[in-house]
Structures are given as C-alpha cells and as structure tokens.
PDB file of N, CA and C in Angstrom:
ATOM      1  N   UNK A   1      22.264 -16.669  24.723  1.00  0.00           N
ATOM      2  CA  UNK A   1      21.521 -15.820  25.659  1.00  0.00           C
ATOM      3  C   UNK A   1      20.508 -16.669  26.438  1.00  0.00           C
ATOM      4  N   UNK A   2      19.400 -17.452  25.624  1.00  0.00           N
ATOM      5  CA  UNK A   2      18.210 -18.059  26.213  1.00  0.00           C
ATOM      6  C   UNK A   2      18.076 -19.857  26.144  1.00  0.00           C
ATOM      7  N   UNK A   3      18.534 -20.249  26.869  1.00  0.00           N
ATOM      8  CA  UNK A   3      18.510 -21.457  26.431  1.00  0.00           C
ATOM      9  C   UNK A   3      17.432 -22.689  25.972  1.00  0.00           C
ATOM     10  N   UNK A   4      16.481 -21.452  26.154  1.00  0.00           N
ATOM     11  CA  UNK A   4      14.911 -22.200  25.824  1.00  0.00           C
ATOM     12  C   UNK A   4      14.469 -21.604  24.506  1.00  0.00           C
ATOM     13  N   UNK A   5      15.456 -20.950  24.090  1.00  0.00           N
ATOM     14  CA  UNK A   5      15.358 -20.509  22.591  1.00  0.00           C
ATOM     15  C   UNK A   5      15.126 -22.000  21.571  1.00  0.00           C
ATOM     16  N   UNK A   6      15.715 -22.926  22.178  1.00  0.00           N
ATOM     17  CA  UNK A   6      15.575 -24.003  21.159  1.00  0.00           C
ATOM     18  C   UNK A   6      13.934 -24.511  21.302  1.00  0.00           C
ATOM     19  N   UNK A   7      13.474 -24.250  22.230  1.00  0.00           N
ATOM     20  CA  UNK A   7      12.008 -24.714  22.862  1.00  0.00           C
ATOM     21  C   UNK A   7      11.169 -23.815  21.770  1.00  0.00           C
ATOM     22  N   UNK A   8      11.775 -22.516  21.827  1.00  0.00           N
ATOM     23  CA  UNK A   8      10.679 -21.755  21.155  1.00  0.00           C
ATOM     24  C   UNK A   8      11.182 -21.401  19.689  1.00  0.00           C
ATOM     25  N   UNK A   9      10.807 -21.972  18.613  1.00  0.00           N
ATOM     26  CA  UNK A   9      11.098 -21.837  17.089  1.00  0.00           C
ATOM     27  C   UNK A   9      10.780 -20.435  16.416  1.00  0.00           C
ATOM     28  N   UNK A  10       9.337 -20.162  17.497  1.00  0.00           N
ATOM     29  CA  UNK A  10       8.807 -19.146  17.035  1.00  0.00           C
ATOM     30  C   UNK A  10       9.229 -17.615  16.734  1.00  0.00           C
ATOM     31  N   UNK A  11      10.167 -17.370  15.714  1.00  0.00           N
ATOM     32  CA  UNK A  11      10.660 -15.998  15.300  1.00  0.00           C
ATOM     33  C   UNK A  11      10.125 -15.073  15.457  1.00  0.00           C
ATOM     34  N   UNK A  12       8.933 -14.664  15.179  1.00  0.00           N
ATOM     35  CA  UNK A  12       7.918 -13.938  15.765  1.00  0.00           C
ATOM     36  C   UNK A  12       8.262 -13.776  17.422  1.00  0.00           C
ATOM     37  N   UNK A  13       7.670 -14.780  17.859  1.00  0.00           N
ATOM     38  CA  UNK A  13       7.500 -14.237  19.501  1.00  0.00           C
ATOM     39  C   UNK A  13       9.305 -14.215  20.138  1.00  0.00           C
ATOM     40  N   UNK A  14      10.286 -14.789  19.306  1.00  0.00           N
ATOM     41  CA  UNK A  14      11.512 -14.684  20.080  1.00  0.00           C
ATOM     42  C   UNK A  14      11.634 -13.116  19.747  1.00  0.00           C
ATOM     43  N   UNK A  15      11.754 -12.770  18.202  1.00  0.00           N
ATOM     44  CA  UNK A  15      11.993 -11.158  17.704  1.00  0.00           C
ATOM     45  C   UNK A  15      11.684 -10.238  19.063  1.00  0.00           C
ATOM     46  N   UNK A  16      10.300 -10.230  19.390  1.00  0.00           N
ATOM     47  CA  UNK A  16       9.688  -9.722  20.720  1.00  0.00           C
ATOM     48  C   UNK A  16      10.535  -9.357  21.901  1.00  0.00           C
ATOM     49  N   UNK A  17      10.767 -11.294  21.988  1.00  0.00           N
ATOM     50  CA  UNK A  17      11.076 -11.136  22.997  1.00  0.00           C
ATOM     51  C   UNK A  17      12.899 -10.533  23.226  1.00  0.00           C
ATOM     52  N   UNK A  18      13.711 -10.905  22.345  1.00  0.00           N
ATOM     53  CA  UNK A  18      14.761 -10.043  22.081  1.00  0.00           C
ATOM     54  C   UNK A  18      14.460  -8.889  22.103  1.00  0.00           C
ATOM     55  N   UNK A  19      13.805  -8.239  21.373  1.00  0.00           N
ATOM     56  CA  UNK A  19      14.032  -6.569  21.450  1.00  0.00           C
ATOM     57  C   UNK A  19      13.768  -6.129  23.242  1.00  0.00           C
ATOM     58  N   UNK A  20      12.601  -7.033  23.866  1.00  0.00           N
ATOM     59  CA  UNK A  20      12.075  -6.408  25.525  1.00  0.00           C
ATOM     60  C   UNK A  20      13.347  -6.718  26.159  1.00  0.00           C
ATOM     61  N   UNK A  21      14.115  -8.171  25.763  1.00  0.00           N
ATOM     62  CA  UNK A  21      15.224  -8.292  26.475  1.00  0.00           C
ATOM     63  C   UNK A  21      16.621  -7.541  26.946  1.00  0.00           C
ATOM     64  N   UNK A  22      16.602  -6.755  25.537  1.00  0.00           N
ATOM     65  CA  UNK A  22      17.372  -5.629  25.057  1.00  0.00           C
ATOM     66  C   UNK A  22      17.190  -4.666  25.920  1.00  0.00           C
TER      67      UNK A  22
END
C-alpha cells in the first residue's frame, strides 16, 4: 500500500494511519 511504511516502524502511528486510510 505505502511505501514509506518501511520509513515508519511505528505500529502505533501506522495502525492510525491504516484505519484513516481505510
């Protein structure tokens, strides 16, 4: 989906940001 997912480790703020992406 995000290819800056590897940039960001942070599970927390990806969780987030998956669900807004959704």
């Amino acid at each position: 989906k995000y290819s800056n997912r590897k940039k960001y480790k942070c599970s927390k703020l990806w969780r987030y940001y998956e669900e807004f992406a959704k």
